[in-house]
C-alpha atoms as a PDB file:
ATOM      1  CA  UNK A   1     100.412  31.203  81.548  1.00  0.00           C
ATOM      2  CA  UNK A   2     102.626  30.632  83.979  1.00  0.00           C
ATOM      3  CA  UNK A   3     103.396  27.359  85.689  1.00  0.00           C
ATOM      4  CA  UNK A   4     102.128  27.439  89.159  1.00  0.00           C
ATOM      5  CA  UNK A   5     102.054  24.303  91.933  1.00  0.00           C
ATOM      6  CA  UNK A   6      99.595  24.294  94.407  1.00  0.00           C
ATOM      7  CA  UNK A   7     100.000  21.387  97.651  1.00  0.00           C
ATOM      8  CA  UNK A   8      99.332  21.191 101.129  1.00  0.00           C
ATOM      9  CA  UNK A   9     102.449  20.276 103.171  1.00  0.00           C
ATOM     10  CA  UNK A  10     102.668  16.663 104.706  1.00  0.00           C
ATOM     11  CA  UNK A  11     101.340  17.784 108.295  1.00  0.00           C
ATOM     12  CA  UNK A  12      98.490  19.578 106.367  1.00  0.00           C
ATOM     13  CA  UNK A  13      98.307  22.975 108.176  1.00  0.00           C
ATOM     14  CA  UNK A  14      99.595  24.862 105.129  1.00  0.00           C
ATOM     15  CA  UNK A  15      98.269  25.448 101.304  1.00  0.00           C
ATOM     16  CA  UNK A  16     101.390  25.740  99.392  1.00  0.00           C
ATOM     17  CA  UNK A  17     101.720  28.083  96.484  1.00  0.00           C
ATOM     18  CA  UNK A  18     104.598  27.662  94.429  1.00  0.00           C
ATOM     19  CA  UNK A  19     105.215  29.920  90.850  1.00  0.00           C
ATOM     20  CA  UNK A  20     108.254  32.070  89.604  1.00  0.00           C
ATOM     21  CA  UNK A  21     105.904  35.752  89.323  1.00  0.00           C
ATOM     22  CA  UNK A  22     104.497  37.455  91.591  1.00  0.00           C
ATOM     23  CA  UNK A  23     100.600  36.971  92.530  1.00  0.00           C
ATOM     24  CA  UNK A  24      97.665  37.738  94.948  1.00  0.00           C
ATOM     25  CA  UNK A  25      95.549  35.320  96.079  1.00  0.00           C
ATOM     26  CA  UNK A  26      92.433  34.863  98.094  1.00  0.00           C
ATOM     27  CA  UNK A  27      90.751  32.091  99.672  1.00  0.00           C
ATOM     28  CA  UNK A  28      87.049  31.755  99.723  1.00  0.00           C
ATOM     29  CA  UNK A  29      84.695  29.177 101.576  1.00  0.00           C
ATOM     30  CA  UNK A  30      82.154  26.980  99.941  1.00  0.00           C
ATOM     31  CA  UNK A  31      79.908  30.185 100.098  1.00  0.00           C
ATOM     32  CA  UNK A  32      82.236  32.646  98.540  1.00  0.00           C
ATOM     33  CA  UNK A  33      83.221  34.444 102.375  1.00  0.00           C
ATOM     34  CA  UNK A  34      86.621  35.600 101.746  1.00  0.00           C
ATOM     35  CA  UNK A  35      88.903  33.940 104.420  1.00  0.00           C
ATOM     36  CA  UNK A  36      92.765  34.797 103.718  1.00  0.00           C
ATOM     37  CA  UNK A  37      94.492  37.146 101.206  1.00  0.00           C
ATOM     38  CA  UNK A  38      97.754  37.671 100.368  1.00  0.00           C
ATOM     39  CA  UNK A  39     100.609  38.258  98.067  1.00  0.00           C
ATOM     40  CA  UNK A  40     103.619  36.432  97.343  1.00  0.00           C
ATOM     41  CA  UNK A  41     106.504  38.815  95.780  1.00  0.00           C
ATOM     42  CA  UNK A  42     110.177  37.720  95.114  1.00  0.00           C
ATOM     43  CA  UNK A  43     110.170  34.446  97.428  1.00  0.00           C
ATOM     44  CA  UNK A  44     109.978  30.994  95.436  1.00  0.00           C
ATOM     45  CA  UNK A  45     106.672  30.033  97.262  1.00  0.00           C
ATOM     46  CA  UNK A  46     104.072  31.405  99.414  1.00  0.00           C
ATOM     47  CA  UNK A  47     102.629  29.304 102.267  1.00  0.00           C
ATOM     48  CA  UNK A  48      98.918  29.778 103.756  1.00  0.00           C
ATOM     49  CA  UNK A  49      97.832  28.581 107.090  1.00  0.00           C
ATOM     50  CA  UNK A  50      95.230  26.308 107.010  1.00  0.00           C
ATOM     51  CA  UNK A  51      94.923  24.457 109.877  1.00  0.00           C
ATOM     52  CA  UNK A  52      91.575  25.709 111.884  1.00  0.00           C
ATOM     53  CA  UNK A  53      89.968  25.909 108.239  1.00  0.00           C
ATOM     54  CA  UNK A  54      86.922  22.735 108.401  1.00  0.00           C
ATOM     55  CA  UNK A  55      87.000  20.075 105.720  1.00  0.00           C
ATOM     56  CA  UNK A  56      85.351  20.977 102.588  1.00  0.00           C
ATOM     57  CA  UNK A  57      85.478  22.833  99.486  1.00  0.00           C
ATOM     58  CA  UNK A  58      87.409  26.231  98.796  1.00  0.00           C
ATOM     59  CA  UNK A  59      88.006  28.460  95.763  1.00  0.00           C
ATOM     60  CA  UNK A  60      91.313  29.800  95.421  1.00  0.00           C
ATOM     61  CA  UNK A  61      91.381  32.650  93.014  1.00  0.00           C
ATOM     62  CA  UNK A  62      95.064  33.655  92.044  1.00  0.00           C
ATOM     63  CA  UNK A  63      95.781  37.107  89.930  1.00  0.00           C
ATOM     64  CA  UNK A  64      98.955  36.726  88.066  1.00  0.00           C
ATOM     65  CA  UNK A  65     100.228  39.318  85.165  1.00  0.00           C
ATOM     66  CA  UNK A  66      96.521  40.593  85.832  1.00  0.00           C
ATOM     67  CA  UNK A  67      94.926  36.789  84.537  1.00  0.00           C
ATOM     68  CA  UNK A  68      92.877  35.607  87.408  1.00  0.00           C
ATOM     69  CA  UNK A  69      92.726  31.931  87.839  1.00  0.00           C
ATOM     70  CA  UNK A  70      90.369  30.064  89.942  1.00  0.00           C
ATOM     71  CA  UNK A  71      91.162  26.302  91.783  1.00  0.00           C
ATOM     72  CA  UNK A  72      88.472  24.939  93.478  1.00  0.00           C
ATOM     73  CA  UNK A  73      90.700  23.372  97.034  1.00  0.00           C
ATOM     74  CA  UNK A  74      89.448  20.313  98.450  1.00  0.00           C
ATOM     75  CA  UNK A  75      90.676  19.708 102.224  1.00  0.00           C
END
């Protein structure tokens, strides 16, 4: 598996995503509604905005080399 860092940036209005391959991603809600997708191709990192997103708990499911990983998100 591939090394892959995952931060929000210092003002905390964006979910960083930061891994050498290429990936999808999508962000689910505490409830599973799918809120953001997206793919990050040949740039280092990928940023997601996530500033009108409440507080709470959100899965992040990433598909890399067709391996989906899941990170639960706490903001």
């Amino acid at each position: 598996m591939h090394k892959i860092g995952i931060y929000t940036d210092p003002s905390g209005f964006f979910l960083i995503i930061e891994t050498p391959v290429e990936l999808q991603f999508e962000l689910r809600d505490g409830n599973g509604k799918l809120l953001i997708t997206g793919n990050k191709l040949r740039q280092p990192s990928v940023s997601i905005n996530i500033k009108r997103l409440a507080k709470g708990s959100y899965t992040l499911k990433l598909n890399i080399d067709g391996q989906q990983v899941f990170k639960t998100i706490e903001l």
